[in-house]
PDB file of N, CA and C in Angstrom:
ATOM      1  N   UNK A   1     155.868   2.146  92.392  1.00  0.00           N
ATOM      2  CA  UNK A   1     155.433   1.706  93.699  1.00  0.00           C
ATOM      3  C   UNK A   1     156.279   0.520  94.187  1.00  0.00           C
ATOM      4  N   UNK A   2     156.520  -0.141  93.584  1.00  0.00           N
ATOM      5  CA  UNK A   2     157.687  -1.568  93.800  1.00  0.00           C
ATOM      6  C   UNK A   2     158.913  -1.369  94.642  1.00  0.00           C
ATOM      7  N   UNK A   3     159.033   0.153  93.625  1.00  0.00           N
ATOM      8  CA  UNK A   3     160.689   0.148  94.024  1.00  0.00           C
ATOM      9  C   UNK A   3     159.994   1.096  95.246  1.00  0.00           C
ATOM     10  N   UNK A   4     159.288   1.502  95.530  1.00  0.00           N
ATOM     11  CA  UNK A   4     159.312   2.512  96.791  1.00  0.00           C
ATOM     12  C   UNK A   4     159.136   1.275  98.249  1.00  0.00           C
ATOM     13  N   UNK A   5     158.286  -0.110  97.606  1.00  0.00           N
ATOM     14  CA  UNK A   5     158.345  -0.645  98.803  1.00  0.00           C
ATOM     15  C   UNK A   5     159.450  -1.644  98.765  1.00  0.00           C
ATOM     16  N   UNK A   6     160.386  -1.581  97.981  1.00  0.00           N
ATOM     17  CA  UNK A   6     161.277  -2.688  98.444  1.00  0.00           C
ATOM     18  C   UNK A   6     162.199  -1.648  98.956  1.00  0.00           C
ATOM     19  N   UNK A   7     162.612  -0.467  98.731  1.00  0.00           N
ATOM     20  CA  UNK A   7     162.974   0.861  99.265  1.00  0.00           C
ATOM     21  C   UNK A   7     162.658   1.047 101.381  1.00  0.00           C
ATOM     22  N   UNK A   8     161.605   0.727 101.389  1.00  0.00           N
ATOM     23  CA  UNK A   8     161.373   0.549 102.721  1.00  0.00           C
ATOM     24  C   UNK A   8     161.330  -0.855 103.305  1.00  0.00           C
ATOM     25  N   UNK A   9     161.731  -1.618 102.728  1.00  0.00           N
ATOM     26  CA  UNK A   9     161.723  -3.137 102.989  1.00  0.00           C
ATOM     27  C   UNK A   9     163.668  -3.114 103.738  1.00  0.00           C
ATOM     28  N   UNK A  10     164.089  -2.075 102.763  1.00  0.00           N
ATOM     29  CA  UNK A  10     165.591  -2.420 103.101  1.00  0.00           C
ATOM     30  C   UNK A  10     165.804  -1.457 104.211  1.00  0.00           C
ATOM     31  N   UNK A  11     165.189  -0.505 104.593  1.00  0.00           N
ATOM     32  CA  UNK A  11     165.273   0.350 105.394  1.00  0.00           C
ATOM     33  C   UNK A  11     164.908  -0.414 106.770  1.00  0.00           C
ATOM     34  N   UNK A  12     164.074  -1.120 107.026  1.00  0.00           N
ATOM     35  CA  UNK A  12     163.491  -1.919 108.114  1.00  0.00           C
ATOM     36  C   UNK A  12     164.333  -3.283 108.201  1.00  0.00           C
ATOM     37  N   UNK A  13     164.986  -3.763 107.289  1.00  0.00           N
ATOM     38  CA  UNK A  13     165.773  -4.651 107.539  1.00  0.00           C
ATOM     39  C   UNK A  13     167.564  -4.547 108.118  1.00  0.00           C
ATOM     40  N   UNK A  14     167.587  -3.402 107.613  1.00  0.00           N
ATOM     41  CA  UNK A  14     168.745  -2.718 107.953  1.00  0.00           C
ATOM     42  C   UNK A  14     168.685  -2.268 109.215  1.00  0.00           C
ATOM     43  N   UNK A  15     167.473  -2.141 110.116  1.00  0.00           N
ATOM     44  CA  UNK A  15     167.518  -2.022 111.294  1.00  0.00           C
ATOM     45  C   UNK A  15     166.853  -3.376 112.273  1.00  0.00           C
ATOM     46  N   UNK A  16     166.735  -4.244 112.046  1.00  0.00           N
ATOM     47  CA  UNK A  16     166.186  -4.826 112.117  1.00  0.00           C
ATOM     48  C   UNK A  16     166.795  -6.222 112.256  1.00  0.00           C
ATOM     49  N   UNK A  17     167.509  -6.494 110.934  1.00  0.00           N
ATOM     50  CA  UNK A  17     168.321  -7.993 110.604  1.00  0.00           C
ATOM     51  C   UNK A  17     169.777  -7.434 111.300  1.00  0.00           C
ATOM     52  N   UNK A  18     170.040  -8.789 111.582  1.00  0.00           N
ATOM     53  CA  UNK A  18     171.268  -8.429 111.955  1.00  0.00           C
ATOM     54  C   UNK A  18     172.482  -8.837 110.525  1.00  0.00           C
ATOM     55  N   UNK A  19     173.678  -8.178 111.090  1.00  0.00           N
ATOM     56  CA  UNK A  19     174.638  -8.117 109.900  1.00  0.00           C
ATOM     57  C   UNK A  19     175.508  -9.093 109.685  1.00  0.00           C
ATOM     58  N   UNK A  20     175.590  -9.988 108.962  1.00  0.00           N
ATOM     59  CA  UNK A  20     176.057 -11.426 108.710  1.00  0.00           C
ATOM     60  C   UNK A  20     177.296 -11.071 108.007  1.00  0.00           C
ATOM     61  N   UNK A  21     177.575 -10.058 107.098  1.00  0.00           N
ATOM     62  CA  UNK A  21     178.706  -9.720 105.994  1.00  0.00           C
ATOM     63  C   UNK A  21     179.914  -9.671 106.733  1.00  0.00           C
ATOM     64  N   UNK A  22     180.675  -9.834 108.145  1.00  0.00           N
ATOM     65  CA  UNK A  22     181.805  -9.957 108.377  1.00  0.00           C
ATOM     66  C   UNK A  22     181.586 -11.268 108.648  1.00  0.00           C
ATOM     67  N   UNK A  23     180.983 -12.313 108.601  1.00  0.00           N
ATOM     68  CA  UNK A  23     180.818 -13.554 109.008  1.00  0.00           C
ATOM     69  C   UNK A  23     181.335 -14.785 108.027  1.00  0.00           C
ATOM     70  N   UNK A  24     181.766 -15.536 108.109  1.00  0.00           N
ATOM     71  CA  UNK A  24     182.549 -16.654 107.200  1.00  0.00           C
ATOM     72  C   UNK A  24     181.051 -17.307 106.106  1.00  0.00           C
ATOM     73  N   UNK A  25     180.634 -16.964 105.090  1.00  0.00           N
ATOM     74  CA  UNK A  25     179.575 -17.418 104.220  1.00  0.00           C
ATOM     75  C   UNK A  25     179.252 -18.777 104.746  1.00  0.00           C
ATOM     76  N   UNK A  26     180.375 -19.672 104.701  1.00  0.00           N
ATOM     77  CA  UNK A  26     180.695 -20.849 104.237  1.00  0.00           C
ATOM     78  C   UNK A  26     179.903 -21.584 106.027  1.00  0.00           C
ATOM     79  N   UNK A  27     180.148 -21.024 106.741  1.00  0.00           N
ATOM     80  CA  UNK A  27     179.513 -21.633 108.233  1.00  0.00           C
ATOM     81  C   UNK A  27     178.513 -20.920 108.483  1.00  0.00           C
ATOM     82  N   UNK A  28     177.525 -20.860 107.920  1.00  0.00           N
ATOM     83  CA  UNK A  28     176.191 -20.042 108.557  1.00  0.00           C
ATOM     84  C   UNK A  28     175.200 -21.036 107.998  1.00  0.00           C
ATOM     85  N   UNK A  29     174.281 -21.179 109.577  1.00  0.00           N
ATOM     86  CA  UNK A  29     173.277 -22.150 109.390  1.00  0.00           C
ATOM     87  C   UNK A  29     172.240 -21.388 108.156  1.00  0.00           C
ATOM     88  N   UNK A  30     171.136 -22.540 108.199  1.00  0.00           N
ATOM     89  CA  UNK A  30     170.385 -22.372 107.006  1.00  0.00           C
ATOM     90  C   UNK A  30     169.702 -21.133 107.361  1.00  0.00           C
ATOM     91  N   UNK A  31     169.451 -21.107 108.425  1.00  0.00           N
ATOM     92  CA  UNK A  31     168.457 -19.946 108.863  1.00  0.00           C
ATOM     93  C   UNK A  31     169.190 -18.799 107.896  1.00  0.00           C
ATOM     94  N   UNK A  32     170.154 -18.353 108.595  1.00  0.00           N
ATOM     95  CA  UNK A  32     171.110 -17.511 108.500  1.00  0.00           C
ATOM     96  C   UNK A  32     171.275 -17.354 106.913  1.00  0.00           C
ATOM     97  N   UNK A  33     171.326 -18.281 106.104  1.00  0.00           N
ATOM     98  CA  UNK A  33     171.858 -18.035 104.771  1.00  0.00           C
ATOM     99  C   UNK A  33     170.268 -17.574 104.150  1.00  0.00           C
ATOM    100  N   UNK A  34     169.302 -18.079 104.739  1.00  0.00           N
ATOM    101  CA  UNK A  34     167.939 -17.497 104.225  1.00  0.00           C
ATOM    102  C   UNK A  34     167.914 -15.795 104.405  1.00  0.00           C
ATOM    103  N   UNK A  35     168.523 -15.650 105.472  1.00  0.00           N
ATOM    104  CA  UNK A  35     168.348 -14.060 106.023  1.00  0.00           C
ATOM    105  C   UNK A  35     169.311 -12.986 104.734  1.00  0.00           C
ATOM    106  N   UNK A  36     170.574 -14.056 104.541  1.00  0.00           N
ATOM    107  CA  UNK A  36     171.290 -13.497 103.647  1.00  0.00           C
ATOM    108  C   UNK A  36     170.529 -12.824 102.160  1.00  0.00           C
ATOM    109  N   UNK A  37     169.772 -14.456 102.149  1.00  0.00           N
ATOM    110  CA  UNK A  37     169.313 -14.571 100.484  1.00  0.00           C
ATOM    111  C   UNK A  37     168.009 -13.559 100.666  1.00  0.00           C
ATOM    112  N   UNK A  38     167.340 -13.528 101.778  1.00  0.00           N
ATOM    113  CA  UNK A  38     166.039 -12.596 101.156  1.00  0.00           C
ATOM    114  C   UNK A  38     166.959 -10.462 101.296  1.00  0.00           C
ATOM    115  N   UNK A  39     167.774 -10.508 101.868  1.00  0.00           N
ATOM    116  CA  UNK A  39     168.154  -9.159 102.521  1.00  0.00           C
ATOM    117  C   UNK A  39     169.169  -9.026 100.674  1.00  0.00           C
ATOM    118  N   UNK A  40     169.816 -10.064 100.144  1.00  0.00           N
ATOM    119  CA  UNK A  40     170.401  -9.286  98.541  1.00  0.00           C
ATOM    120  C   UNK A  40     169.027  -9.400  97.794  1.00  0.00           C
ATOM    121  N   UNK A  41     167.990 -10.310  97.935  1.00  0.00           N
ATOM    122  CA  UNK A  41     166.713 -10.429  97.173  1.00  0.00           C
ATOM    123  C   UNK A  41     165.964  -8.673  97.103  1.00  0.00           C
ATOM    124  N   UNK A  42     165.691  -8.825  98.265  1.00  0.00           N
ATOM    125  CA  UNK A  42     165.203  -6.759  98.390  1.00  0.00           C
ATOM    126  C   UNK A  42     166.382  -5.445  98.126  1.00  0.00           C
ATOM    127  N   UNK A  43     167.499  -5.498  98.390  1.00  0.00           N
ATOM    128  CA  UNK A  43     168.661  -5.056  98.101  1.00  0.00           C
ATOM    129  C   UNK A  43     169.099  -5.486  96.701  1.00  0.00           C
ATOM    130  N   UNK A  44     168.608  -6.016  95.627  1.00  0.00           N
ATOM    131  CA  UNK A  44     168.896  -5.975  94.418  1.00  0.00           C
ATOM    132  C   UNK A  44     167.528  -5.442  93.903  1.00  0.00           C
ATOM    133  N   UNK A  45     166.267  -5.647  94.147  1.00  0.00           N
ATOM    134  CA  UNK A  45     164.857  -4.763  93.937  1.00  0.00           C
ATOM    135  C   UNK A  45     164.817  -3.749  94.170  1.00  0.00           C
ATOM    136  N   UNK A  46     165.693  -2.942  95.430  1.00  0.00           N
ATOM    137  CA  UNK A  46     165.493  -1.846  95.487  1.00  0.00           C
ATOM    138  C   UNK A  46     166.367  -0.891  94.736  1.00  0.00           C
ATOM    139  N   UNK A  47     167.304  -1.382  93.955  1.00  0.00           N
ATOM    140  CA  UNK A  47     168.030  -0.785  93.100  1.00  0.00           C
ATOM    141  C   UNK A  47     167.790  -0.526  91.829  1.00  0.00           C
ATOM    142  N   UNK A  48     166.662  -1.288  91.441  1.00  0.00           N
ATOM    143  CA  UNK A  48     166.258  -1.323  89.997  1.00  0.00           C
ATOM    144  C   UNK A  48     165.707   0.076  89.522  1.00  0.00           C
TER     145      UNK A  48
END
């Protein structure tokens, strides 16, 4: 069940978040690096 909802967690974020990965890491406000850190947080759960 975990992996089915972090499975749809990435599916809704993927439409949803916007895409930061052509963006310079190093200059993105905090917001922004939070969006990063929870979107590999569910994107490494949903792989398990």
């Amino acid at each position: 069940m975990k992996k089915g909802l972090f499975k749809t967690l990435a599916r809704i974020n993927k439409v949803i978040l916007p895409r930061i990965s052509k963006r310079n890491l190093n200059r993105l406000s905090k917001f922004e690096k939070a969006v990063v850190a929870y979107r590999y947080w569910v994107t490494v759960n949903s792989l398990d």
